[in-house]
N, C-alpha and C. Protein backbone atom coordinates (compact mmCIF):
# COMPACT_ATOMS: atom_id res chain seq x y z
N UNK A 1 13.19 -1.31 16.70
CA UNK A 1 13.94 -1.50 15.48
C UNK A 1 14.17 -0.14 14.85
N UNK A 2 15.23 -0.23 13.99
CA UNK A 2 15.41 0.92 13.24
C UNK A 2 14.86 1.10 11.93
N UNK A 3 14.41 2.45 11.55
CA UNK A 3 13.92 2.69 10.12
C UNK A 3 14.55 1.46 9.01
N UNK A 4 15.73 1.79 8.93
CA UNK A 4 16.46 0.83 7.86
C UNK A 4 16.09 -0.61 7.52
N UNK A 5 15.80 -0.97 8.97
CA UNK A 5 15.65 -2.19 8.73
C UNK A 5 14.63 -2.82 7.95
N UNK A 6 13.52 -1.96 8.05
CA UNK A 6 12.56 -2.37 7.65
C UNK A 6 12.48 -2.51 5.67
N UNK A 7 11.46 -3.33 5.42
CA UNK A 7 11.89 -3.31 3.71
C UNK A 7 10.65 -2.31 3.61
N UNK A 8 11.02 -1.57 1.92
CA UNK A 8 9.78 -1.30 1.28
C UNK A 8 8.66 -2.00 0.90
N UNK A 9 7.72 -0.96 1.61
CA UNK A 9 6.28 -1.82 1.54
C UNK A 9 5.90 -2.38 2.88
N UNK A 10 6.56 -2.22 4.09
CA UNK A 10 6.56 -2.42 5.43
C UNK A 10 5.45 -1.61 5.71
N UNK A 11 4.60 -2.05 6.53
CA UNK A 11 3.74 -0.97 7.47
C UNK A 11 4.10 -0.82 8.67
N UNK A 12 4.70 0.52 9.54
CA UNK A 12 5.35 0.61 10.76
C UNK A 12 4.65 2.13 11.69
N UNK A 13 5.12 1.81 12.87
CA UNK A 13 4.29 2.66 13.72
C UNK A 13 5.33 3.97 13.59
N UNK A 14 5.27 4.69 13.87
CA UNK A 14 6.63 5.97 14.26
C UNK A 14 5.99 7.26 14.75
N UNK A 15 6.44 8.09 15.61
CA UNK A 15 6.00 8.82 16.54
C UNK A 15 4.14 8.63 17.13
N UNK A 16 3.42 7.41 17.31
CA UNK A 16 2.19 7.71 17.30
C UNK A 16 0.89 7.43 15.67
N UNK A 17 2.04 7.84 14.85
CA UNK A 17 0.93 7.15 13.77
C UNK A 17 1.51 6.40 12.81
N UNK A 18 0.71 5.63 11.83
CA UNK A 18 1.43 4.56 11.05
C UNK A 18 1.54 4.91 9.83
N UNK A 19 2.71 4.25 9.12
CA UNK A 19 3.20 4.77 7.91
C UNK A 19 3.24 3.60 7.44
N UNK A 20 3.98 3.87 5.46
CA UNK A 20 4.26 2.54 4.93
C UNK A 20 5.57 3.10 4.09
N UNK A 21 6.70 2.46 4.46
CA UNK A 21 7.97 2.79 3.78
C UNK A 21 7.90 2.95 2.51
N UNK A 22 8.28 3.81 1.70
CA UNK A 22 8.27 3.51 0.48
C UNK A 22 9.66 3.60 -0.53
N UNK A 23 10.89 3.93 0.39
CA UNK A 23 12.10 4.14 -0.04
C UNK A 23 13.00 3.97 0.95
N UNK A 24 14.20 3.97 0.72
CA UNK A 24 15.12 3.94 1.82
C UNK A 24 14.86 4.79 2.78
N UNK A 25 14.75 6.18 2.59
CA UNK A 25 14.42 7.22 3.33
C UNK A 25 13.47 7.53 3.49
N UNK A 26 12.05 6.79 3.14
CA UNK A 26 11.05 8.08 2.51
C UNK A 26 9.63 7.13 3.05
N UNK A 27 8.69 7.84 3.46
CA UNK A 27 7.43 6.78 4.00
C UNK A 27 6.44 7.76 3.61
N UNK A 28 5.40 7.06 3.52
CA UNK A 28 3.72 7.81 3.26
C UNK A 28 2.72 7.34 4.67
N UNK A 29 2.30 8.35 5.26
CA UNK A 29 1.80 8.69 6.33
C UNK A 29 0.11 7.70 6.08
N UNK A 30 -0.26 6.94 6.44
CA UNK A 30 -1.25 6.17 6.00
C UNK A 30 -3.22 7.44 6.52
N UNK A 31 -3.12 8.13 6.93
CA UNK A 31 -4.04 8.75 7.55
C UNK A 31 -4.26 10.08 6.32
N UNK A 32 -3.26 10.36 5.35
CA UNK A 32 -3.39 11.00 4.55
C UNK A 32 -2.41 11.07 3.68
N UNK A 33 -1.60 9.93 3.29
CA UNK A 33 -0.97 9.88 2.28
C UNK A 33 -0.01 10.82 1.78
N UNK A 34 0.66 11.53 3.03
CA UNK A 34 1.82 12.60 2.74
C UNK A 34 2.93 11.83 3.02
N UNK A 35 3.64 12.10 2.07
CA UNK A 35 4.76 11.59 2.32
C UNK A 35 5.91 12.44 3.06
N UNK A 36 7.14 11.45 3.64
CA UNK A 36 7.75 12.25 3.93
C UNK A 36 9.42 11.19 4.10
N UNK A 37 10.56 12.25 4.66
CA UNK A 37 11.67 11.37 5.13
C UNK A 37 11.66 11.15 6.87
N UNK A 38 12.28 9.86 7.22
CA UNK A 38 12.23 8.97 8.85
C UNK A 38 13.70 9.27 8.19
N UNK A 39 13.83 9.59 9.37
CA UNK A 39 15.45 9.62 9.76
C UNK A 39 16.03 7.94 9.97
N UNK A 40 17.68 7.74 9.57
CA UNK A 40 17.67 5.93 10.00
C UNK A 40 17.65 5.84 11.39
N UNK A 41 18.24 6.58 11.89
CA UNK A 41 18.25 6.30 13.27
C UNK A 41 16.27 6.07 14.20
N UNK A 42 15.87 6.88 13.68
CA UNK A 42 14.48 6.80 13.84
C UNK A 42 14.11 5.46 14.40
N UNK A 43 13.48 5.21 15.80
CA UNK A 43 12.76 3.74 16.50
C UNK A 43 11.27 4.00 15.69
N UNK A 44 11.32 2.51 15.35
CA UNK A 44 10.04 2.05 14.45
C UNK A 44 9.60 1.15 15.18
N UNK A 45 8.10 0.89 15.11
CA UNK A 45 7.53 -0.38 15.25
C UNK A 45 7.07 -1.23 14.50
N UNK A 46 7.06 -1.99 13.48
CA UNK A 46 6.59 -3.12 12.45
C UNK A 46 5.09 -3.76 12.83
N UNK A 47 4.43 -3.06 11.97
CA UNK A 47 3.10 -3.19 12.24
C UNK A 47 3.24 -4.66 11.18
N UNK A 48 2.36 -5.52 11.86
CA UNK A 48 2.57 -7.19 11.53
C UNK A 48 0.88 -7.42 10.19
N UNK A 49 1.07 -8.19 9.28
CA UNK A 49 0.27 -7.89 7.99
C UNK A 49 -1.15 -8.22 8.90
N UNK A 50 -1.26 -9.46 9.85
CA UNK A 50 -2.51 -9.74 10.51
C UNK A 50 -3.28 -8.88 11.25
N UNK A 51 -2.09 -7.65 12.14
CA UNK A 51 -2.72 -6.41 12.65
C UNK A 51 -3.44 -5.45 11.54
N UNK A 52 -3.08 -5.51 10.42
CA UNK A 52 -3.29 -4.63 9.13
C UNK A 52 -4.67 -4.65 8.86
N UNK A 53 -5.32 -6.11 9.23
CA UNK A 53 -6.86 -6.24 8.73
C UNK A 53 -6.74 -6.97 7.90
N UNK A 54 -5.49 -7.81 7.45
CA UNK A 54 -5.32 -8.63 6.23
C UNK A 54 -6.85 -9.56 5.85
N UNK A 55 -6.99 -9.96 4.66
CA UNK A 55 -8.19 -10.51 4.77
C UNK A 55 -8.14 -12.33 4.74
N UNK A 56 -8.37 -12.59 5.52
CA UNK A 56 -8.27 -14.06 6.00
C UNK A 56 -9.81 -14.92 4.79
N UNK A 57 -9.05 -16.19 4.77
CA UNK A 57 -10.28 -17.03 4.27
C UNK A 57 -11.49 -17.17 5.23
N UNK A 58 -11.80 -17.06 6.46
CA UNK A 58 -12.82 -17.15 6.71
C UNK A 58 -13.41 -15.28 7.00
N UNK A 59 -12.98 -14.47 6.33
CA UNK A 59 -13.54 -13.04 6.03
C UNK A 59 -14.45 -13.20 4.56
N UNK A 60 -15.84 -12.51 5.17
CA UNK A 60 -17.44 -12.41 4.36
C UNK A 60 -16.98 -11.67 3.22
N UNK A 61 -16.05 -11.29 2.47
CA UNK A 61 -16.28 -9.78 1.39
C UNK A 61 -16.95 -9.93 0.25
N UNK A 62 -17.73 -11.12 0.20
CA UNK A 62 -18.96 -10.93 -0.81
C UNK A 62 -19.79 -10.13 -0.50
N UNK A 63 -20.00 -9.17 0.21
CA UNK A 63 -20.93 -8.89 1.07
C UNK A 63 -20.58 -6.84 0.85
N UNK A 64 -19.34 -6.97 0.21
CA UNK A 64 -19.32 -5.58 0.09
C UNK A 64 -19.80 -4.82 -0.65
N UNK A 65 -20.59 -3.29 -0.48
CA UNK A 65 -21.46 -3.07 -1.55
C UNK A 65 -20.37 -2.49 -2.85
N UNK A 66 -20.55 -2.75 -4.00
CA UNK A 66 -20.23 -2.19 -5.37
C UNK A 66 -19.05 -0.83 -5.54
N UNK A 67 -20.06 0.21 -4.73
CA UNK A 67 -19.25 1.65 -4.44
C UNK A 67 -17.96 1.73 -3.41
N UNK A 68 -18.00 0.73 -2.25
CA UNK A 68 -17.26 0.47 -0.93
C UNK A 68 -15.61 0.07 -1.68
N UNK A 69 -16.20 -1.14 -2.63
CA UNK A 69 -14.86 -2.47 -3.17
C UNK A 69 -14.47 -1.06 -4.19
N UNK A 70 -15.12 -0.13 -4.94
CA UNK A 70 -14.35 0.89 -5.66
C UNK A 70 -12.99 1.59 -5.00
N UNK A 71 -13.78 2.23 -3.96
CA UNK A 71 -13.14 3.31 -3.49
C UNK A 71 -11.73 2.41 -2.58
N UNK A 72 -12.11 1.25 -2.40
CA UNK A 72 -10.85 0.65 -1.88
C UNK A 72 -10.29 -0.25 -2.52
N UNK A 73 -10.36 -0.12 -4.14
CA UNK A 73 -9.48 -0.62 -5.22
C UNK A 73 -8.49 0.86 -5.40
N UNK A 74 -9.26 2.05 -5.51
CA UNK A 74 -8.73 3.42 -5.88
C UNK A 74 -7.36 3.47 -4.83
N UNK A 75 -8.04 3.33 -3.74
CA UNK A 75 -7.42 3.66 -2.38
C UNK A 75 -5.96 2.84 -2.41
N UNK A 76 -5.98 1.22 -3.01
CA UNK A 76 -5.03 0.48 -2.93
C UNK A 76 -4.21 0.96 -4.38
N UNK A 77 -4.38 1.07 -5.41
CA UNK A 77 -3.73 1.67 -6.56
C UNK A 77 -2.93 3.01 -5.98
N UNK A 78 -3.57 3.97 -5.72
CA UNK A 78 -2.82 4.64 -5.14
C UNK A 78 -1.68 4.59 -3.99
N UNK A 79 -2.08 3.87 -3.01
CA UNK A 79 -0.34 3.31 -2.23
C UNK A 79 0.40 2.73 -3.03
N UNK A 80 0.01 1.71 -4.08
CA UNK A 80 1.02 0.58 -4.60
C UNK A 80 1.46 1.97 -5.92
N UNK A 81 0.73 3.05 -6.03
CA UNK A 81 1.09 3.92 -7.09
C UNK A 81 2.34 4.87 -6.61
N UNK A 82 2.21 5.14 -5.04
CA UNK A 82 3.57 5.66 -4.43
C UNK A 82 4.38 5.06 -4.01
N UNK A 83 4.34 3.26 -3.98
CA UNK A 83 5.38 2.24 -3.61
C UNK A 83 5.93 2.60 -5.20
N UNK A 84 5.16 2.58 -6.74
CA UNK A 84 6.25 2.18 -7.07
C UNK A 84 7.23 3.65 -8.03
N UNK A 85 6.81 4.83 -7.37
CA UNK A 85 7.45 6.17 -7.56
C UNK A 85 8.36 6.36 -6.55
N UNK A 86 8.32 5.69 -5.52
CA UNK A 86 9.48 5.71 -4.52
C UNK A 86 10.78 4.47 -4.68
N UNK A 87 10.75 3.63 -5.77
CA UNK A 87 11.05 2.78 -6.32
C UNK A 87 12.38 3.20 -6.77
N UNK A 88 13.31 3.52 -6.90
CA UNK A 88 14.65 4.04 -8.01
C UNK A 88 15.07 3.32 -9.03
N UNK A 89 15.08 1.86 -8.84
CA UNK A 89 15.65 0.70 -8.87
C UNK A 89 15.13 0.37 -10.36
N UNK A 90 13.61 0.99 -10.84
CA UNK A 90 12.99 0.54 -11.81
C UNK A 90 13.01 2.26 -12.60
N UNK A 91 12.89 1.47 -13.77
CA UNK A 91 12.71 2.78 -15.13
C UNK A 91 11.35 3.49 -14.93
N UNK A 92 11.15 4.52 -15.26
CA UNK A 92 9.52 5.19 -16.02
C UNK A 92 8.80 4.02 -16.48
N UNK A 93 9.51 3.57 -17.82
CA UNK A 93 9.04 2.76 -18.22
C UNK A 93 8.59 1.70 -17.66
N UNK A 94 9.03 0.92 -17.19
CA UNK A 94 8.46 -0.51 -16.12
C UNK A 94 7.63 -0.25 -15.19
N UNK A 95 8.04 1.41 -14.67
CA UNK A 95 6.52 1.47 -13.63
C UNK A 95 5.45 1.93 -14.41
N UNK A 96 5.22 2.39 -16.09
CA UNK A 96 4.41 2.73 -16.67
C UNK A 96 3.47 1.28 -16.89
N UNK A 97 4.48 0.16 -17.19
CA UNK A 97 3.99 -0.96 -17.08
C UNK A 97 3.09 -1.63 -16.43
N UNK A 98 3.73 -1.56 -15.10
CA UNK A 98 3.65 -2.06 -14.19
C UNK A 98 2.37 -1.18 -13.68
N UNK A 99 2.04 -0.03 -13.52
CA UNK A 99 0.47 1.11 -13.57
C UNK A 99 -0.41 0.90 -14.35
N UNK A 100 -0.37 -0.38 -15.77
CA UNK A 100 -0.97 -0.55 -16.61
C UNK A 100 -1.55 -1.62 -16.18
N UNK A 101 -0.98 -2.91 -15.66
CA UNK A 101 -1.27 -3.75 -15.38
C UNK A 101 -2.09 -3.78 -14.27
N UNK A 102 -1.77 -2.95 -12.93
CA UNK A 102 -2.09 -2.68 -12.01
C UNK A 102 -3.84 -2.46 -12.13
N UNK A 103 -4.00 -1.44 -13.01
CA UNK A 103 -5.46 -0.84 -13.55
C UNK A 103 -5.94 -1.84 -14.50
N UNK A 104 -5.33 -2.87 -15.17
CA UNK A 104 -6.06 -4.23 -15.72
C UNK A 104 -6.37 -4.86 -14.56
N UNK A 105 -5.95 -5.10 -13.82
CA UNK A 105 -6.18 -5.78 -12.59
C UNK A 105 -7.29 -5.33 -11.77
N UNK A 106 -7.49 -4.00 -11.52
CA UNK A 106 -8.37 -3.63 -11.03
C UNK A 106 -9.74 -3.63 -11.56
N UNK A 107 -10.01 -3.70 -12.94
CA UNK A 107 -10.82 -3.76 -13.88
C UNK A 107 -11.31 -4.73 -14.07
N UNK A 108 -10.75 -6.17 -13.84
CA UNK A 108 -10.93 -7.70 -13.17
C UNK A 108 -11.48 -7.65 -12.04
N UNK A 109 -10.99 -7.29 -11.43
CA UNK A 109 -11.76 -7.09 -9.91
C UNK A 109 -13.29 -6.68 -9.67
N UNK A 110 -13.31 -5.02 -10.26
CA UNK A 110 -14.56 -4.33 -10.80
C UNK A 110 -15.40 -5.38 -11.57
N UNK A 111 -14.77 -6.46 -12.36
CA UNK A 111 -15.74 -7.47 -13.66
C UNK A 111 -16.27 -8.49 -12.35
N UNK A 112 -15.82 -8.68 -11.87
CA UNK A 112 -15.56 -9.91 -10.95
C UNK A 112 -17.07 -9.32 -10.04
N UNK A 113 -16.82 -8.35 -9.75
CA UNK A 113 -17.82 -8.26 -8.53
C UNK A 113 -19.31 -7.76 -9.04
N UNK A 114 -19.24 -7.20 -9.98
CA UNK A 114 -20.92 -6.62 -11.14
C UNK A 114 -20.98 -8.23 -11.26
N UNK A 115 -20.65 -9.29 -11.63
CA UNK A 115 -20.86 -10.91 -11.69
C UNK A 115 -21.84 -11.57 -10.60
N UNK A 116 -21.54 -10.69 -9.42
CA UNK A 116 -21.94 -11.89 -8.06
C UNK A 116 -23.39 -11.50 -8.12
């Protein structure tokens, strides 16, 4: 398949390592979070959400320690923080919003798990 095709927020293979689209032109390198431009013509592979590690209902994650579920709340704020700067479509404002909510959310999460 071609770059284009794919939507933002896709996870896809391209030369050897995997990326996640974040604009028409524009992807973040998942191994270190550089971004960069894929040409359209560019052959992609569509990495599928179940290959991803998605987390299924019969996955243990009560079980994760405290510091682990941090660093991979941080880790996920930050991609969904360059999905939504690669965004055009939306104002400052709405992604200021939308970064606000994001970090309420995460802060639920953080409440949620000091609970168990």
């Amino acid at each position: 398949m071609r770059f284009p095709q794919l939507n933002i927020g896709d996870q896809f293979e391209y030369q050897g390592e995997r990326w996640t689209k974040t604009g028409p032109l524009t992807a973040v390198r998942q191994s270190d979070n550089q971004s960069a431009m894929i040409p359209r013509y560019a052959s992609v592979s569509r990495i599928e959400a179940t290959a991803q590690g998605e987390v299924g209902e019969s996955s243990d994650v009560q079980n994760i320690p405290l510091e682990e579920l941090d660093r991979l709340l941080d880790a996920m704020l930050k991609r969904v923080a360059v999905l939504l700067d690669g965004t055009a479509e939306l104002s400052e404002d709405t992604r200021e919003v939308l970064r606000a909510r994001l970090r309420g959310i995460q802060e639920d999460i953080r409440a949620m798990a000091r609970q168990r």
